[in-house]
PDB file of N, CA and C in Angstrom:
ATOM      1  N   UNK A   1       0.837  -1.181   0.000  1.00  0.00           N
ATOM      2  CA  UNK A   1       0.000   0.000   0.000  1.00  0.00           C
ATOM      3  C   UNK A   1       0.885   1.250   0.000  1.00  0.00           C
ATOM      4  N   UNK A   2       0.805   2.400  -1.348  1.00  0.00           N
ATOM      5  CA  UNK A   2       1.353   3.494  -1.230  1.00  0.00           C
ATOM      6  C   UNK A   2       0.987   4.307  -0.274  1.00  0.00           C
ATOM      7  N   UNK A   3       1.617   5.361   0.482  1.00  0.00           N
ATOM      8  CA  UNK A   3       1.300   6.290   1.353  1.00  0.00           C
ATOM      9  C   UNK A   3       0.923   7.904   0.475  1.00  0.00           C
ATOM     10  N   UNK A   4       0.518   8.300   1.349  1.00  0.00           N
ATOM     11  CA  UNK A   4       0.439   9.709  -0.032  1.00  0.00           C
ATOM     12  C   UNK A   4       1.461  10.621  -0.482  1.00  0.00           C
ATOM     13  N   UNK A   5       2.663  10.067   0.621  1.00  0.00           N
ATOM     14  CA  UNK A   5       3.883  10.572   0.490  1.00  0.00           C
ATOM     15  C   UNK A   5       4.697  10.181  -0.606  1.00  0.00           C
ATOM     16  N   UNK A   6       4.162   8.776  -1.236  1.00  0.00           N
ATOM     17  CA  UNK A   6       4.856   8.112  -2.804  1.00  0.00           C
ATOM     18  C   UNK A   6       4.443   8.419  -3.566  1.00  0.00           C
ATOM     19  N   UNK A   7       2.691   9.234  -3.524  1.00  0.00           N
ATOM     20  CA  UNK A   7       2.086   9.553  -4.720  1.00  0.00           C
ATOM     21  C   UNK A   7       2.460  10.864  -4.985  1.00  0.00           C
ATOM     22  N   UNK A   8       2.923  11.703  -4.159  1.00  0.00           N
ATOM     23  CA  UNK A   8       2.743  13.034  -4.397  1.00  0.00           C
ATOM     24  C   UNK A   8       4.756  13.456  -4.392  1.00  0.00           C
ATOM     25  N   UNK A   9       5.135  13.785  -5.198  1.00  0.00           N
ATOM     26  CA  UNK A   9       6.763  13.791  -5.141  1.00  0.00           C
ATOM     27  C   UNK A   9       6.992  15.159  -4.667  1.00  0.00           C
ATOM     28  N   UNK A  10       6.779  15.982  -5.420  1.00  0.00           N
ATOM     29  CA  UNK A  10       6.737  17.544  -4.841  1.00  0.00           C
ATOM     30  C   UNK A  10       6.273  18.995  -5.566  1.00  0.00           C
ATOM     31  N   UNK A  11       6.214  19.725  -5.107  1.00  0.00           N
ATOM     32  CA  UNK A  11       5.346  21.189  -5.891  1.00  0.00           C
ATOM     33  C   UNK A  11       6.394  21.552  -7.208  1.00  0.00           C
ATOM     34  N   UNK A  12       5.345  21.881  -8.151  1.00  0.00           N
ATOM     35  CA  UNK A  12       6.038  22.486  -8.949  1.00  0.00           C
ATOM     36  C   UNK A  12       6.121  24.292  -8.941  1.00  0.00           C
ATOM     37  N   UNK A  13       7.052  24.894  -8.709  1.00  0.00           N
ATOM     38  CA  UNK A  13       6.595  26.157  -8.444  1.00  0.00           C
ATOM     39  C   UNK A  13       7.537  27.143  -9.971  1.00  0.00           C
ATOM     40  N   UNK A  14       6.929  27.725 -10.684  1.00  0.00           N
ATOM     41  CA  UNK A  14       7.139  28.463 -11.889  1.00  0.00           C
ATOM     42  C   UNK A  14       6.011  29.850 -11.829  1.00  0.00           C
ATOM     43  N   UNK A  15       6.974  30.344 -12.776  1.00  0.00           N
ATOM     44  CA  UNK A  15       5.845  31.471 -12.892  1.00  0.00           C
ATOM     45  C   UNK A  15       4.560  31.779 -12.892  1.00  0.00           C
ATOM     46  N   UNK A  16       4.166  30.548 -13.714  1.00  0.00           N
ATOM     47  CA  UNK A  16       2.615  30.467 -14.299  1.00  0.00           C
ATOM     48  C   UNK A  16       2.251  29.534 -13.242  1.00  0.00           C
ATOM     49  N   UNK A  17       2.618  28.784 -12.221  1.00  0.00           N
ATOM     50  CA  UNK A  17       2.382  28.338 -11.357  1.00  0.00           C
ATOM     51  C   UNK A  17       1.847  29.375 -10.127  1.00  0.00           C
ATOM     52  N   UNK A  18       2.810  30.172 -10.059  1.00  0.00           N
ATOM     53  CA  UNK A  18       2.261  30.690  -8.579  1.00  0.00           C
ATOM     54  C   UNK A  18       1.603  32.121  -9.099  1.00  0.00           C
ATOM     55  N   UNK A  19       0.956  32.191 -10.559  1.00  0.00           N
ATOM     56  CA  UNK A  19       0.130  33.388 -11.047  1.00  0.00           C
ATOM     57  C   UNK A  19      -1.259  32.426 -10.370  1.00  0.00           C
ATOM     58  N   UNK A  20      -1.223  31.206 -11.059  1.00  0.00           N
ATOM     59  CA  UNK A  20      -2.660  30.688 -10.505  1.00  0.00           C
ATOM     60  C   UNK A  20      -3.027  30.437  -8.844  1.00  0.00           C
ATOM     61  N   UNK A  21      -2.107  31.157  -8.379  1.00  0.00           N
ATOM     62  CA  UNK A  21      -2.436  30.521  -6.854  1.00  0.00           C
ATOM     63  C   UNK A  21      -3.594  31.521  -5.996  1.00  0.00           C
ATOM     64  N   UNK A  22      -3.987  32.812  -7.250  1.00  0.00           N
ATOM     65  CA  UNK A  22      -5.232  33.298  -6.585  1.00  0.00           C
ATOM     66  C   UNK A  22      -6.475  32.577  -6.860  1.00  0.00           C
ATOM     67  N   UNK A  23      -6.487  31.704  -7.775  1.00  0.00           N
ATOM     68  CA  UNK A  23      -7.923  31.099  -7.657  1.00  0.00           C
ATOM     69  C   UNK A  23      -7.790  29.348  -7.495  1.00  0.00           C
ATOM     70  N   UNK A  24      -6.784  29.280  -6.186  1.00  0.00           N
ATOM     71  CA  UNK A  24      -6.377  28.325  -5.322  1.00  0.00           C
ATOM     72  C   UNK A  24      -5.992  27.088  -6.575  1.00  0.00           C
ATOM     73  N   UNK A  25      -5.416  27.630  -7.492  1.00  0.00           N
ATOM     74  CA  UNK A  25      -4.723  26.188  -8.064  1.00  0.00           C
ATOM     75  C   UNK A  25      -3.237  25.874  -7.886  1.00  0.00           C
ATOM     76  N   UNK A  26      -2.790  24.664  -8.065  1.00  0.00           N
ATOM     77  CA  UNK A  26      -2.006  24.307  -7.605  1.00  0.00           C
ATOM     78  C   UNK A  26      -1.297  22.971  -7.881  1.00  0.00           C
ATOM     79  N   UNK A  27       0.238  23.158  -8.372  1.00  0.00           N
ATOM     80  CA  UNK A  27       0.933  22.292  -9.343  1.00  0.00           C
ATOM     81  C   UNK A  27       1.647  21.157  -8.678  1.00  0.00           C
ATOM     82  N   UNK A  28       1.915  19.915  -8.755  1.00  0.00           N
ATOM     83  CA  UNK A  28       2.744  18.591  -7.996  1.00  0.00           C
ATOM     84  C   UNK A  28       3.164  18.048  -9.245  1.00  0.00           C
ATOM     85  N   UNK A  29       4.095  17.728  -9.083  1.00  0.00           N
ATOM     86  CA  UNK A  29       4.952  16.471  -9.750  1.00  0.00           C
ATOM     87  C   UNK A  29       3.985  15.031  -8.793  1.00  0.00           C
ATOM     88  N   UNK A  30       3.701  14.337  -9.117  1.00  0.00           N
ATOM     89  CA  UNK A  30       3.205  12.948  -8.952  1.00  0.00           C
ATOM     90  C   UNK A  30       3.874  11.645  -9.747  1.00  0.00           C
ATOM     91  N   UNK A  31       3.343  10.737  -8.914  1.00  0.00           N
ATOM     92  CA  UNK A  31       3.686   9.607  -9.508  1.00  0.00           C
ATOM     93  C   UNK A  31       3.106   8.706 -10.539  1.00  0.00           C
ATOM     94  N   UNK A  32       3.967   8.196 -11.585  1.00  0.00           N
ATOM     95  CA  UNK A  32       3.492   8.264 -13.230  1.00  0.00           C
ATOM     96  C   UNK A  32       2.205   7.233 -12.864  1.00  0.00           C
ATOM     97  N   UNK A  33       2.392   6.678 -11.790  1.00  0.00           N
ATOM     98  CA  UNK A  33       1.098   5.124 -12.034  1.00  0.00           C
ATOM     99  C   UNK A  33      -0.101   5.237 -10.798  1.00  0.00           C
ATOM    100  N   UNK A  34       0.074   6.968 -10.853  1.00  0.00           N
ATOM    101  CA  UNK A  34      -1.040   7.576  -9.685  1.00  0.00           C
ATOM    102  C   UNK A  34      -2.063   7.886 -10.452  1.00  0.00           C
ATOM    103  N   UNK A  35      -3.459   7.595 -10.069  1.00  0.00           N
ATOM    104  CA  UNK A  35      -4.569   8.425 -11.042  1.00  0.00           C
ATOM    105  C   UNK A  35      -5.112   9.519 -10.494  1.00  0.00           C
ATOM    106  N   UNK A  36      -5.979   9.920 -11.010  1.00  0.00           N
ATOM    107  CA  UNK A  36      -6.942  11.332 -10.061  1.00  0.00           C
ATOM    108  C   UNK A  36      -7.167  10.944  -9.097  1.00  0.00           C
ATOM    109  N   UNK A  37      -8.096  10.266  -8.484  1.00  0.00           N
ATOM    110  CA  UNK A  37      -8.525   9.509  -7.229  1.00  0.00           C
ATOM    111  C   UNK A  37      -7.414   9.266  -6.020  1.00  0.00           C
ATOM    112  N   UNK A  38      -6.470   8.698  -6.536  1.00  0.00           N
ATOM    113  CA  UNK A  38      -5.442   8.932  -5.969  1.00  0.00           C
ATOM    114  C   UNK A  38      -4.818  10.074  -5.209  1.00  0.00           C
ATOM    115  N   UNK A  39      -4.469  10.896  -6.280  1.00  0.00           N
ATOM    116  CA  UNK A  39      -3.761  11.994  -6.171  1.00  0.00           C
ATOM    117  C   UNK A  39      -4.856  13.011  -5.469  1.00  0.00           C
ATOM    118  N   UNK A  40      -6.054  12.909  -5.203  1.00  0.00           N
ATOM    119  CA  UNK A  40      -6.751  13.622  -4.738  1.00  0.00           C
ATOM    120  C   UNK A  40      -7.027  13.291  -3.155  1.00  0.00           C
ATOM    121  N   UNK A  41      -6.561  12.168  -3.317  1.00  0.00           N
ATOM    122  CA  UNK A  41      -6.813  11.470  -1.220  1.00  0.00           C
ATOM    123  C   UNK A  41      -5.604  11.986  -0.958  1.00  0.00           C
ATOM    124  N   UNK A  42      -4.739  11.991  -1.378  1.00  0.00           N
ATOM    125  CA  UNK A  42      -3.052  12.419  -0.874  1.00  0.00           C
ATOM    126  C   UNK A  42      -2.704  13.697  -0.987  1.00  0.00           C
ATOM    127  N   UNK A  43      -3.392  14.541  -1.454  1.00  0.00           N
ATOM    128  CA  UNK A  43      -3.643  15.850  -1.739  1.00  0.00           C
ATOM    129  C   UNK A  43      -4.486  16.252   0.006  1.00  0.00           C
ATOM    130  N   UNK A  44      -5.252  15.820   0.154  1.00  0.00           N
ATOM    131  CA  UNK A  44      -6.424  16.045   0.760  1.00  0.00           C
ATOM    132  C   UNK A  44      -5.900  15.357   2.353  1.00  0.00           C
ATOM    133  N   UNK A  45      -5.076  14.186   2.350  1.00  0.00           N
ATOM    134  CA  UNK A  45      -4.719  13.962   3.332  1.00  0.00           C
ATOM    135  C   UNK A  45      -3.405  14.774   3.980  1.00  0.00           C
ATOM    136  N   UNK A  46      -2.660  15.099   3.048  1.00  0.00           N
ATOM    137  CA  UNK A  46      -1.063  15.837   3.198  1.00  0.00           C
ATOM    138  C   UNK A  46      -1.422  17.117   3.629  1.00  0.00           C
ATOM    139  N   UNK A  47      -2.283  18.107   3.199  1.00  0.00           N
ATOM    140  CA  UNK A  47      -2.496  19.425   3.548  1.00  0.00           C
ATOM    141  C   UNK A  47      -3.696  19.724   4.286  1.00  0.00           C
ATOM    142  N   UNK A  48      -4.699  18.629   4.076  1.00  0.00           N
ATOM    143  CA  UNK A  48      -5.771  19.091   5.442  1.00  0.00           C
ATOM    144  C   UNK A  48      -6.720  20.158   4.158  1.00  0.00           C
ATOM    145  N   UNK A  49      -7.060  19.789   3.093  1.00  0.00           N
ATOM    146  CA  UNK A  49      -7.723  21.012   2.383  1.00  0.00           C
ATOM    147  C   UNK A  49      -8.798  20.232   1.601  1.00  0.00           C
ATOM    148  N   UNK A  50      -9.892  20.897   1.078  1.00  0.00           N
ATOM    149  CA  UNK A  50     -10.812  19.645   0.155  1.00  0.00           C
ATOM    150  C   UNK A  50     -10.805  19.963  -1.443  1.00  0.00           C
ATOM    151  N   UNK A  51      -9.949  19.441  -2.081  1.00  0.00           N
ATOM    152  CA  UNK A  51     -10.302  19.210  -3.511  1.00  0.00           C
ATOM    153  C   UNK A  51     -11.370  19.064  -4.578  1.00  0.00           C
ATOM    154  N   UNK A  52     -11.625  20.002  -5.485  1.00  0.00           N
ATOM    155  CA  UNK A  52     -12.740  19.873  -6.194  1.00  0.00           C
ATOM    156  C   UNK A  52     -12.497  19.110  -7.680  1.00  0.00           C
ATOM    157  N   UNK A  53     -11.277  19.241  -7.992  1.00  0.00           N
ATOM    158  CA  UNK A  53     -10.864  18.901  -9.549  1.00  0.00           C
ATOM    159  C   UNK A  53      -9.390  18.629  -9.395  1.00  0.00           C
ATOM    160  N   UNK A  54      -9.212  17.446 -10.150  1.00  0.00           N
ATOM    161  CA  UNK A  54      -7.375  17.070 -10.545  1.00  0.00           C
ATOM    162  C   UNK A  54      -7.680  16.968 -11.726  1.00  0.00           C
ATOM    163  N   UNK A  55      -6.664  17.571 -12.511  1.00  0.00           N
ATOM    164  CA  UNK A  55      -5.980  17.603 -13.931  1.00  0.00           C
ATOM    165  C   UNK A  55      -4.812  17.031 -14.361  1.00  0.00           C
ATOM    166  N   UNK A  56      -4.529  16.105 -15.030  1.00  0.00           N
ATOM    167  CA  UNK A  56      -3.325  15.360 -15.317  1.00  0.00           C
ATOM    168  C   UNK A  56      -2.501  15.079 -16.346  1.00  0.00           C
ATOM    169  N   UNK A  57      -1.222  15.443 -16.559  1.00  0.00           N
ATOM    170  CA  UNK A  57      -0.692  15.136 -17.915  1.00  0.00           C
ATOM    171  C   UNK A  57       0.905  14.801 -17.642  1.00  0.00           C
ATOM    172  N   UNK A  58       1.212  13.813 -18.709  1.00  0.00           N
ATOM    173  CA  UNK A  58       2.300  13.470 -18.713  1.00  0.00           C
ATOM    174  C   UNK A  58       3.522  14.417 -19.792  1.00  0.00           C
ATOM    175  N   UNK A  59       4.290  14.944 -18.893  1.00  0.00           N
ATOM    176  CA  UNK A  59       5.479  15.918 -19.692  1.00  0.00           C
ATOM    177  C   UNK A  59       6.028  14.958 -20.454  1.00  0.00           C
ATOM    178  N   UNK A  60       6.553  14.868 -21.633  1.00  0.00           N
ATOM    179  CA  UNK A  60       7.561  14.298 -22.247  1.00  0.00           C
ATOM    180  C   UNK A  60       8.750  14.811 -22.178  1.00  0.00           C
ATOM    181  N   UNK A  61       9.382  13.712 -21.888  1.00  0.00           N
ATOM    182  CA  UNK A  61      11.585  14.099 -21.457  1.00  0.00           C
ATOM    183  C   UNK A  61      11.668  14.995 -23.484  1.00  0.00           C
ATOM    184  N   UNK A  62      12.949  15.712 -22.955  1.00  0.00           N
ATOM    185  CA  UNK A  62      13.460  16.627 -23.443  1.00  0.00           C
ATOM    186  C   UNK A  62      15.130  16.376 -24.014  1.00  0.00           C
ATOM    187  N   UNK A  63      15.052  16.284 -25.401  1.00  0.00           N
ATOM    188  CA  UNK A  63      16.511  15.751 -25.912  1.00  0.00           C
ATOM    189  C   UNK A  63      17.504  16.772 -25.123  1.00  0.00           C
ATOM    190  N   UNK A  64      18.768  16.037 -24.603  1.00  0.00           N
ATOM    191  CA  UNK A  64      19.686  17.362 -23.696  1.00  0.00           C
ATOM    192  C   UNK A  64      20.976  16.690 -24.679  1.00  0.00           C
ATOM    193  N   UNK A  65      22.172  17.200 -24.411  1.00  0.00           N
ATOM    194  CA  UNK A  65      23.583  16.714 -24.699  1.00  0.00           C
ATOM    195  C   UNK A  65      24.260  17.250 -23.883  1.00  0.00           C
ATOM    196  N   UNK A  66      25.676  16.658 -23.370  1.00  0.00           N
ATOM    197  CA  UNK A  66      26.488  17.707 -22.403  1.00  0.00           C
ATOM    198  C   UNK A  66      27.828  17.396 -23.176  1.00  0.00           C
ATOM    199  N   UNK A  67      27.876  18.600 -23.362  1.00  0.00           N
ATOM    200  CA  UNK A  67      29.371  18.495 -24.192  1.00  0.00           C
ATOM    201  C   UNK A  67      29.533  17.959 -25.237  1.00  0.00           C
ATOM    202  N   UNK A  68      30.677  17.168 -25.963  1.00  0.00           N
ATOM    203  CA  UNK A  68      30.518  16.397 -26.938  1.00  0.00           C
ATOM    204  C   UNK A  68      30.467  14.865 -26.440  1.00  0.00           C
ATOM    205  N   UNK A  69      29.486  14.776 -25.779  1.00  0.00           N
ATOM    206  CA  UNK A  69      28.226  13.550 -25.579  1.00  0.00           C
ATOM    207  C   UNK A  69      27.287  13.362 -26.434  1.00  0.00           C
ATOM    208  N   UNK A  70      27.081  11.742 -26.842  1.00  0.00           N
ATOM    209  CA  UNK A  70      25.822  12.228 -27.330  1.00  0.00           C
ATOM    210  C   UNK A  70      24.979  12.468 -26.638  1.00  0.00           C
ATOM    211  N   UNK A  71      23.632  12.545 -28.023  1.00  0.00           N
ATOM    212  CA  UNK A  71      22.390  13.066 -27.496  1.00  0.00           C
ATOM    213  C   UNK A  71      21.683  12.092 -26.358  1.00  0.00           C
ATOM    214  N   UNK A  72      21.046  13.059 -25.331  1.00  0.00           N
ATOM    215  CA  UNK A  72      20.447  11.946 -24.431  1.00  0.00           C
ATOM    216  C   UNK A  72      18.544  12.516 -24.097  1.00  0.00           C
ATOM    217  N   UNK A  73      18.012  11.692 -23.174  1.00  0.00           N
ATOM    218  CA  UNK A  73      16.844  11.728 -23.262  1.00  0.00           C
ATOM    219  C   UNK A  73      16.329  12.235 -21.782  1.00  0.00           C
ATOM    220  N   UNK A  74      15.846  13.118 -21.374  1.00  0.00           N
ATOM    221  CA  UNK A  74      15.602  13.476 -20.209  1.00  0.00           C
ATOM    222  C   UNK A  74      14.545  12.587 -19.807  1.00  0.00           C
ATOM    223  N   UNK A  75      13.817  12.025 -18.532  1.00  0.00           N
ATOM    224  CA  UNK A  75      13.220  11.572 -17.899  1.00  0.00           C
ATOM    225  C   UNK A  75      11.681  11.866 -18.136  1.00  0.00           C
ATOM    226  N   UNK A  76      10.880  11.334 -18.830  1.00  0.00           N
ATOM    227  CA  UNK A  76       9.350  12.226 -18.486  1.00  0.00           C
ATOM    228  C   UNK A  76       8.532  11.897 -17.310  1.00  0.00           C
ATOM    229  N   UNK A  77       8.337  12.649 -16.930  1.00  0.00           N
ATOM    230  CA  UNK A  77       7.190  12.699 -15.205  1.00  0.00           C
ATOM    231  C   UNK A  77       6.087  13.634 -15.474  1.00  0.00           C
ATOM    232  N   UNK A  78       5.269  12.903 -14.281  1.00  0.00           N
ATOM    233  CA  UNK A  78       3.040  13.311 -14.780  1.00  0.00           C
ATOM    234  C   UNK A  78       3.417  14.296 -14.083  1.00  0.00           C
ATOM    235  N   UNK A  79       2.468  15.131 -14.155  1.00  0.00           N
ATOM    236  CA  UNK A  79       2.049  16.740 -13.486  1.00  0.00           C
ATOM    237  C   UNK A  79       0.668  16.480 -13.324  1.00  0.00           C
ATOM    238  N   UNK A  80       0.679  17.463 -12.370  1.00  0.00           N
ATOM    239  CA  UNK A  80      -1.362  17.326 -11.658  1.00  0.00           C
ATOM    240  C   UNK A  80      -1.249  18.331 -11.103  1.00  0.00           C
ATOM    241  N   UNK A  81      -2.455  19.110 -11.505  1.00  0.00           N
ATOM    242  CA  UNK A  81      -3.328  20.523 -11.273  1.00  0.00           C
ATOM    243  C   UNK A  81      -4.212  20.440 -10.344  1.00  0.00           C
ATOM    244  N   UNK A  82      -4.257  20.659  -9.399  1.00  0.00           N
ATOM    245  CA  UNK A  82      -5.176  20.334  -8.015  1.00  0.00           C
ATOM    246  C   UNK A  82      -5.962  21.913  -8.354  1.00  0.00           C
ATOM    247  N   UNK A  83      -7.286  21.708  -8.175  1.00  0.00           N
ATOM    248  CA  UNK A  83      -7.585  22.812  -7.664  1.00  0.00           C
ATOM    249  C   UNK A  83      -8.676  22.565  -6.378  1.00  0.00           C
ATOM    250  N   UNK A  84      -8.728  24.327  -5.295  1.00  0.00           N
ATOM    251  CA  UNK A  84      -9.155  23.785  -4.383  1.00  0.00           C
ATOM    252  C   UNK A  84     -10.614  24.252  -4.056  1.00  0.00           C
ATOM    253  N   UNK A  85     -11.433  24.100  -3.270  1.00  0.00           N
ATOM    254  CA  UNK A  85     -12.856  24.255  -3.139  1.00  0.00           C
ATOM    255  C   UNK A  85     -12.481  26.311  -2.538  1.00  0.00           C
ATOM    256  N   UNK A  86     -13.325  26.756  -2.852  1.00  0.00           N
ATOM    257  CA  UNK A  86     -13.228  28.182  -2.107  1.00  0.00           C
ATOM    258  C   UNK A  86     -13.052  28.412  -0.887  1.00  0.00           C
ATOM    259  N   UNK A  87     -13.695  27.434   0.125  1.00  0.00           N
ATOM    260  CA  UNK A  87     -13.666  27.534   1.741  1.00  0.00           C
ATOM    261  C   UNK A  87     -12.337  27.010   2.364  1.00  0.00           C
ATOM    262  N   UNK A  88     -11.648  26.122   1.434  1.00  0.00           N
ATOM    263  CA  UNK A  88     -10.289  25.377   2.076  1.00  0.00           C
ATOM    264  C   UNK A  88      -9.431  26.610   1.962  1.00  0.00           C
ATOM    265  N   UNK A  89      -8.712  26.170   3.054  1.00  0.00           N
ATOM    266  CA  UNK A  89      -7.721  27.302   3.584  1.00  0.00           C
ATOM    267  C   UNK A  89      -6.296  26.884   1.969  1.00  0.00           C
ATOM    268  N   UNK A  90      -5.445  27.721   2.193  1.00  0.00           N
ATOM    269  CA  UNK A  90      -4.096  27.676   1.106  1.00  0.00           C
ATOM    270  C   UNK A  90      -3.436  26.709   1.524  1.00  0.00           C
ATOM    271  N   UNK A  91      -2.357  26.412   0.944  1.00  0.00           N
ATOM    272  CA  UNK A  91      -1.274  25.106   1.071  1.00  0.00           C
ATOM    273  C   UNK A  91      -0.343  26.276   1.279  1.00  0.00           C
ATOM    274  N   UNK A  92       0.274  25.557   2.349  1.00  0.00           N
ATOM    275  CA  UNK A  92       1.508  26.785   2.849  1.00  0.00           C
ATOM    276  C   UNK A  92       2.802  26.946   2.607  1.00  0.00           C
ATOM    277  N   UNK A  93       2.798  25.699   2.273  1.00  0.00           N
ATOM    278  CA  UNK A  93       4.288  25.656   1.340  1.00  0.00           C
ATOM    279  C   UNK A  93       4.550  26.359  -0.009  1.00  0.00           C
ATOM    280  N   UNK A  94       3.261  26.883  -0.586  1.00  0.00           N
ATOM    281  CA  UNK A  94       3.506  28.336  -1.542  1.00  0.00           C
ATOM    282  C   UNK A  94       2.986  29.250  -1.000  1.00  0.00           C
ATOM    283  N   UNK A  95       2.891  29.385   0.328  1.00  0.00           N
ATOM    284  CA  UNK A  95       2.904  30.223   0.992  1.00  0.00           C
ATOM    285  C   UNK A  95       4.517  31.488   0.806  1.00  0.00           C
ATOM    286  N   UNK A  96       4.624  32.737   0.640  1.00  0.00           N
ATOM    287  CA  UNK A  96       5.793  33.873   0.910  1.00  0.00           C
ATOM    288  C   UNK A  96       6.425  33.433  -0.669  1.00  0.00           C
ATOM    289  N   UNK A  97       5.726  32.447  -1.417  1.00  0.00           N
ATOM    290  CA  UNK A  97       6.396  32.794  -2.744  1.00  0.00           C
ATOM    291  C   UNK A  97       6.290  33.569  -3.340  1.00  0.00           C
ATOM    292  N   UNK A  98       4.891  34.460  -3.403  1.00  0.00           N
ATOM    293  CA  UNK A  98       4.623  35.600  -5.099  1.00  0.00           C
ATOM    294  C   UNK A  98       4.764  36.680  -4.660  1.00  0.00           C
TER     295      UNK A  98
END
């Protein structure tokens, strides 16, 4: 049995990330073989907040090279868009970012 601590890896925080954090949305790296349901109990259990909608997509890795190496393949990992009900309080760990 995963904990919600395996499903949920950690925040993604970017520009366009913490623009949406006035109408309580909110970005995680997750785990590739997590679904919504999932990611929404571990969401909900980790921060104490109630979830209305998860959104999910898988990034595709990114050709890199270092030096005269060849070409290599970066890693692809899921992303999930939590957003939160109006009455739940913020997640505080993007809390003093914007």
């Amino acid at each position: 049995m995963r904990t919600a601590y395996d499903i949920i890896i950690r925040p993604i925080i970017t520009e366009q990330s913490m623009e949406d954090l006035d109408i309580k949305k909110y970005v995680f790296e997750v785990a590739k073989d997590a679904n919504k349901i999932e990611i929404k109990k571990a969401i909900e259990e980790i921060f104490g907040v109630r979830v209305i909608r998860v959104n999910t997509t898988i990034v595709p890795g990114k050709e890199k090279r270092v030096g005269a190496n060849p070409k290599g393949m970066t890693s692809e990992w899921k992303k999930a868009v939590v957003k939160l009900s109006r009455g739940s309080k913020n997640i505080e760990i993007f809390e003093g970012m914007v």
